[in-house]
N, C-alpha and C. Protein backbone atom coordinates (compact mmCIF):
# COMPACT_ATOMS: atom_id res chain seq x y z
N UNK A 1 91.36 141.70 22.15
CA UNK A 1 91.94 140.83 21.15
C UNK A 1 90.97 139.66 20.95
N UNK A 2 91.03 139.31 19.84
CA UNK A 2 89.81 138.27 19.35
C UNK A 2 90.45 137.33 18.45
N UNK A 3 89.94 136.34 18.20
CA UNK A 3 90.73 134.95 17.34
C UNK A 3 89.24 134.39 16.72
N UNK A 4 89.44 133.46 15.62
CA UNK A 4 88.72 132.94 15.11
C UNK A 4 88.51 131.66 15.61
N UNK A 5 89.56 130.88 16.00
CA UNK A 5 89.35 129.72 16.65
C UNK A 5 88.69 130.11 18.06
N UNK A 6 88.69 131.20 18.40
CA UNK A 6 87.91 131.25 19.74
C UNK A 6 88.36 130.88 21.32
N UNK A 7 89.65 130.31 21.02
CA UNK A 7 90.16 129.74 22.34
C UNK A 7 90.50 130.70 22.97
N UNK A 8 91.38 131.81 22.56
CA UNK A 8 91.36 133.09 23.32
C UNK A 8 90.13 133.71 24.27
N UNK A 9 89.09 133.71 23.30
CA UNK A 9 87.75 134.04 23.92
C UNK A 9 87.46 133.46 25.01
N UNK A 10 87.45 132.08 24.52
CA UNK A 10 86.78 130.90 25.82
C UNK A 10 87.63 130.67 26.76
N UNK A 11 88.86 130.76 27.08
CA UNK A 11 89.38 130.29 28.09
C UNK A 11 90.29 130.94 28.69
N UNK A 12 90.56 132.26 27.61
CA UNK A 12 91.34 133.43 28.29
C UNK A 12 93.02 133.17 28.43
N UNK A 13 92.91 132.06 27.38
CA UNK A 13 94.65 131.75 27.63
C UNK A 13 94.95 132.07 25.58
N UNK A 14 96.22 133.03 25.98
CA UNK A 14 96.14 132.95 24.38
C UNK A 14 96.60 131.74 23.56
N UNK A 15 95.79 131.62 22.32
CA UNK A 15 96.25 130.50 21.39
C UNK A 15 97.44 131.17 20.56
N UNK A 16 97.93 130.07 19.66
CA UNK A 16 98.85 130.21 18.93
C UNK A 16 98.79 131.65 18.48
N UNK A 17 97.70 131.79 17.46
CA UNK A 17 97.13 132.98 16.82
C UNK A 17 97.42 134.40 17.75
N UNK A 18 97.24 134.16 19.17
CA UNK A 18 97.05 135.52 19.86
C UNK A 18 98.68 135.71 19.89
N UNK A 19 99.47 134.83 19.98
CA UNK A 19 100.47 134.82 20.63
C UNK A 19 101.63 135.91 19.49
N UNK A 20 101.35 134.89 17.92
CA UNK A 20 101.87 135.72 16.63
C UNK A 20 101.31 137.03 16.86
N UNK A 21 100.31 137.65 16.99
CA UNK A 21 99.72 138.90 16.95
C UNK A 21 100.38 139.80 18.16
N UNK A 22 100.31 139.56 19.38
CA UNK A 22 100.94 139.99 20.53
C UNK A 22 102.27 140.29 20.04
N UNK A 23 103.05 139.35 18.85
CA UNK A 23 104.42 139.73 18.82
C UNK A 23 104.82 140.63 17.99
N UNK A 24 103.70 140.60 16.75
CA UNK A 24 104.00 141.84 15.62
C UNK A 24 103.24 143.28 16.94
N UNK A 25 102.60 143.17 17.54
CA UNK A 25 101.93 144.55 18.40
C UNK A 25 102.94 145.05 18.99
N UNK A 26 103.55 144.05 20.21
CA UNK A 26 104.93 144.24 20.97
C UNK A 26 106.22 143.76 20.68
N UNK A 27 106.90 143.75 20.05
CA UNK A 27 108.17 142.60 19.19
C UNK A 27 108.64 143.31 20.71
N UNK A 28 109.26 143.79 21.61
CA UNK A 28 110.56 143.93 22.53
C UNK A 28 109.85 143.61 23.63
N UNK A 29 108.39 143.48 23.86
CA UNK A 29 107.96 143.45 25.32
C UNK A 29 107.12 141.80 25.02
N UNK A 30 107.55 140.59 24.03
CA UNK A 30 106.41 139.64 24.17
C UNK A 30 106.15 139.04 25.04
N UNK A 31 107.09 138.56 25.77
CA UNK A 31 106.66 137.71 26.66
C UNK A 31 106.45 138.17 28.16
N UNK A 32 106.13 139.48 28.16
CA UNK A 32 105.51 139.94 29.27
C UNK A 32 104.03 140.50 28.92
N UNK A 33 104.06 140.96 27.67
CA UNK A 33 102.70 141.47 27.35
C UNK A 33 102.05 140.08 27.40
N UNK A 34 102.18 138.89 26.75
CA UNK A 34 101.56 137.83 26.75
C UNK A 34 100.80 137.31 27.71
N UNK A 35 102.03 137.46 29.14
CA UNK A 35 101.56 136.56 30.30
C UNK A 35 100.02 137.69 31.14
N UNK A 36 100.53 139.40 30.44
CA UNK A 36 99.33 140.03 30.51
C UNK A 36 98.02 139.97 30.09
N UNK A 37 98.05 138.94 29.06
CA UNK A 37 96.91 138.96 28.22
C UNK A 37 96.03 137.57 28.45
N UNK A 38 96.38 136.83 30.14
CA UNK A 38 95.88 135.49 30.02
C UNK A 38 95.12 136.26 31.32
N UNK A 39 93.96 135.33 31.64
CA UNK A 39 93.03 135.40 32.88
C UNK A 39 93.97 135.53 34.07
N UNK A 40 93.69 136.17 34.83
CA UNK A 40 94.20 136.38 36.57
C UNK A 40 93.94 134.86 37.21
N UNK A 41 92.72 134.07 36.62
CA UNK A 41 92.45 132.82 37.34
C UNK A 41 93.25 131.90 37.23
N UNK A 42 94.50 131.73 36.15
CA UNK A 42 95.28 131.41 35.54
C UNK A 42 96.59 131.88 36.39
N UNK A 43 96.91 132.25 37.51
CA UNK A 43 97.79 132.67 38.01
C UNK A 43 98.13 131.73 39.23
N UNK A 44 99.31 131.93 40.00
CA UNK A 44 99.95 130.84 41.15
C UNK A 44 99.50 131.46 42.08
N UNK A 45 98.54 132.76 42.32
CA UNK A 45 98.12 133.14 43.91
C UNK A 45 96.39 132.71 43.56
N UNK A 46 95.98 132.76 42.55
CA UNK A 46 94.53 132.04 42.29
C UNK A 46 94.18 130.36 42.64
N UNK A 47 95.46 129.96 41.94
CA UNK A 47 95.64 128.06 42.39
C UNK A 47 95.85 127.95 43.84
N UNK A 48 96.62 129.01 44.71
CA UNK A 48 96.85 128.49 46.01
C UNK A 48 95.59 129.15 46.33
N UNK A 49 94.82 130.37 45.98
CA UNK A 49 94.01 130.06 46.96
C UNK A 49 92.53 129.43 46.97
N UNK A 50 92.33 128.77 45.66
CA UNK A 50 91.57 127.70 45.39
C UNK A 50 91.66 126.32 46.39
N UNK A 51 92.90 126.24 46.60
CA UNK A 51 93.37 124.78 47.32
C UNK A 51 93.75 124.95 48.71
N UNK A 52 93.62 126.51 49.25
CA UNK A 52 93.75 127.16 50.40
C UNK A 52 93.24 126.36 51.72
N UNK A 53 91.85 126.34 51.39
CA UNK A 53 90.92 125.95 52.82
C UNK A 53 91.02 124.18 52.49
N UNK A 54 90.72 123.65 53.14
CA UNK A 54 90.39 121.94 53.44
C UNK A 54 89.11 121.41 52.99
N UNK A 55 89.56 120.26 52.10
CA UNK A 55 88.10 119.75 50.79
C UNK A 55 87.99 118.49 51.90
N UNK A 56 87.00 119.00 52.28
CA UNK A 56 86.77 117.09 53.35
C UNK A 56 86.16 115.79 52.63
N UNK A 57 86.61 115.15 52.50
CA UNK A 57 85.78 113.99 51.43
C UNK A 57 84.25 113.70 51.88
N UNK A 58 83.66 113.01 51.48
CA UNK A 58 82.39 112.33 51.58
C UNK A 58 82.22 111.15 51.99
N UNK A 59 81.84 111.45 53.46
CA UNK A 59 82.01 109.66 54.20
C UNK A 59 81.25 108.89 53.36
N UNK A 60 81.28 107.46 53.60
CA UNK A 60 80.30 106.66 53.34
C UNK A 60 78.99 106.59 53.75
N UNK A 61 78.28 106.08 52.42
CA UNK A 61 76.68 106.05 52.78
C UNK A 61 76.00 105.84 54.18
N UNK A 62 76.37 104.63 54.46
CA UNK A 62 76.49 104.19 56.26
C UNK A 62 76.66 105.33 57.56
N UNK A 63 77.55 105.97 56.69
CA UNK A 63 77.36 107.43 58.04
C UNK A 63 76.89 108.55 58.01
N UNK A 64 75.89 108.43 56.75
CA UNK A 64 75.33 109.58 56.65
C UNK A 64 73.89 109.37 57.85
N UNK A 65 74.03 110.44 58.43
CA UNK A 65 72.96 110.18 59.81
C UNK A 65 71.53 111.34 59.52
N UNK A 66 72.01 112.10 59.37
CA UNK A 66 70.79 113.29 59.35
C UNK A 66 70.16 113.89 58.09
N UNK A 67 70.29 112.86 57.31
CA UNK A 67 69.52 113.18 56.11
C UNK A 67 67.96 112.66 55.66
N UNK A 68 67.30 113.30 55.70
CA UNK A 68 66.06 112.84 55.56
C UNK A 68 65.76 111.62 54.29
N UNK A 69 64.89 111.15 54.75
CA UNK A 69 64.58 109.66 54.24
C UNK A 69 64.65 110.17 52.82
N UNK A 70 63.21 111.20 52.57
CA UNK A 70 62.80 111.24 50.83
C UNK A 70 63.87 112.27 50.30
N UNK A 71 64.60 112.45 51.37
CA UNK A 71 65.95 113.76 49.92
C UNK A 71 67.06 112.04 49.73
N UNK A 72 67.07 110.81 50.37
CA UNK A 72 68.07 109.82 49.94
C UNK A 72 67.28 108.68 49.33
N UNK A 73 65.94 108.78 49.30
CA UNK A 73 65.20 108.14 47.99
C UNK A 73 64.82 108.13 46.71
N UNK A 74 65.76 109.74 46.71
CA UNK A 74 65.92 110.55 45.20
C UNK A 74 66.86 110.03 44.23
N UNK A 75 66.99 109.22 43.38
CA UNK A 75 67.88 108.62 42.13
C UNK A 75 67.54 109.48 41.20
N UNK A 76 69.09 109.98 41.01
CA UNK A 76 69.50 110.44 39.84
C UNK A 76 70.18 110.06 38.73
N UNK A 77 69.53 110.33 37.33
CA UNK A 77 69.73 109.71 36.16
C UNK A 77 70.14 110.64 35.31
N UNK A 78 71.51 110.34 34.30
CA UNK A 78 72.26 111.20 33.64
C UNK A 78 71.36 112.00 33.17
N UNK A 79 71.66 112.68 32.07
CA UNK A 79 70.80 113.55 30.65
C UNK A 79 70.95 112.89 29.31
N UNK A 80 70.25 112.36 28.82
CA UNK A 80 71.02 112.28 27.17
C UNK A 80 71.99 113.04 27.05
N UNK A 81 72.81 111.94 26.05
CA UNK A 81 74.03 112.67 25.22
C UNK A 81 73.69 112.55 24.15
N UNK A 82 73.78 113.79 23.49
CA UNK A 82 73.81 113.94 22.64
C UNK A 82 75.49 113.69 21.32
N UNK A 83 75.94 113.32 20.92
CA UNK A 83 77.32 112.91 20.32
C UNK A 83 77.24 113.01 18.57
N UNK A 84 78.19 113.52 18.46
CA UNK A 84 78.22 113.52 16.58
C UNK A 84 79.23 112.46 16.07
N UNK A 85 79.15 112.43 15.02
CA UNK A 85 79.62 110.58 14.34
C UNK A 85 80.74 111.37 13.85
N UNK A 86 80.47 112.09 12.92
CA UNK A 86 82.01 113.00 11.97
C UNK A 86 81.14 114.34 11.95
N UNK A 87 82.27 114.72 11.01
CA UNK A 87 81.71 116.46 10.81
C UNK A 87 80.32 116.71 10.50
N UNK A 88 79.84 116.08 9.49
CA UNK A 88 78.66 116.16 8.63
C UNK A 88 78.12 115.98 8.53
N UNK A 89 77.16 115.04 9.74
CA UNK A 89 76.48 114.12 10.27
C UNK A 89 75.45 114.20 11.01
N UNK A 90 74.62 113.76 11.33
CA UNK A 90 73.78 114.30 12.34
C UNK A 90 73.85 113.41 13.53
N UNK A 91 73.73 114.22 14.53
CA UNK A 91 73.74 113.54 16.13
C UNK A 91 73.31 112.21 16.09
N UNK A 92 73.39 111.32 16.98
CA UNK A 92 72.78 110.57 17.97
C UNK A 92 72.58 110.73 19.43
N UNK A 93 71.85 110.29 19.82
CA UNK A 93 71.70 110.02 21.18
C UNK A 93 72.13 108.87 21.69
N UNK A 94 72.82 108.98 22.94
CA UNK A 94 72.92 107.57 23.83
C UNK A 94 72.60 107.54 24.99
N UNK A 95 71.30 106.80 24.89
CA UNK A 95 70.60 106.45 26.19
C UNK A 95 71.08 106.10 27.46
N UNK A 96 71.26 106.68 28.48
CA UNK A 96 71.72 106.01 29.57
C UNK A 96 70.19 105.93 30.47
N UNK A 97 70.76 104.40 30.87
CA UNK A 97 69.29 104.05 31.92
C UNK A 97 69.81 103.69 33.09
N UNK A 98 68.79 103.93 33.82
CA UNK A 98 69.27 103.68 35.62
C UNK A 98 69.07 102.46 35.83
N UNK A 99 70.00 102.23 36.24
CA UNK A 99 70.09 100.54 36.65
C UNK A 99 69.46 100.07 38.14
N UNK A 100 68.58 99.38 38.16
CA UNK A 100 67.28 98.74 38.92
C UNK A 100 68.16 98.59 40.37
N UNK A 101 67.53 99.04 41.29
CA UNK A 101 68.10 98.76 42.75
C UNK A 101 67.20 97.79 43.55
């Protein structure tokens, strides 16, 4: 199944569009064919076991002990963004600069 808006495509959850179509295909089975037609990743045994194992936070700088000097003398600086004004327009960029330590 395919849509023009594409959200079906991209994210595997049906849009409005898939949903009308699913119902003229199946009119007595929709809302089971539907919940068939979304990603498995999208499911309550995928979320638990995403959140399954233990996310340990990130101590503070101060306790980081065994990291070599030149991998924590490495500053990292965004990417340009690129951003559009309205529809019809052409991009800009917005500079982000690293601020002096």
């Amino acid at each position: 199944m395919s849509c023009t808006c594409r959200v079906f495509d991209i994210d595997k959850i049906p849009c409005i569009h898939a949903i009308a179509a699913a119902g003229l295909y199946r009119p007595q089975h929709t809302g089971s064919y539907i919940y068939s037609l979304c990603s498995e990743y999208y499911t309550s045994d995928y979320w638990m076991l995403a959140y399954a194992e233990t996310i340990y936070p990130v101590p503070p700088e101060s306790q980081w002990h065994n990291i070599p000097e030149e991998v924590r003398a490495i500053k990292v600086v965004e990417p340009d963004v690129k951003m559009f004004r309205g529809i019809n327009s052409l991009p800009f960029t917005r500079r982000m600069y690293s601020q002096e330590i």
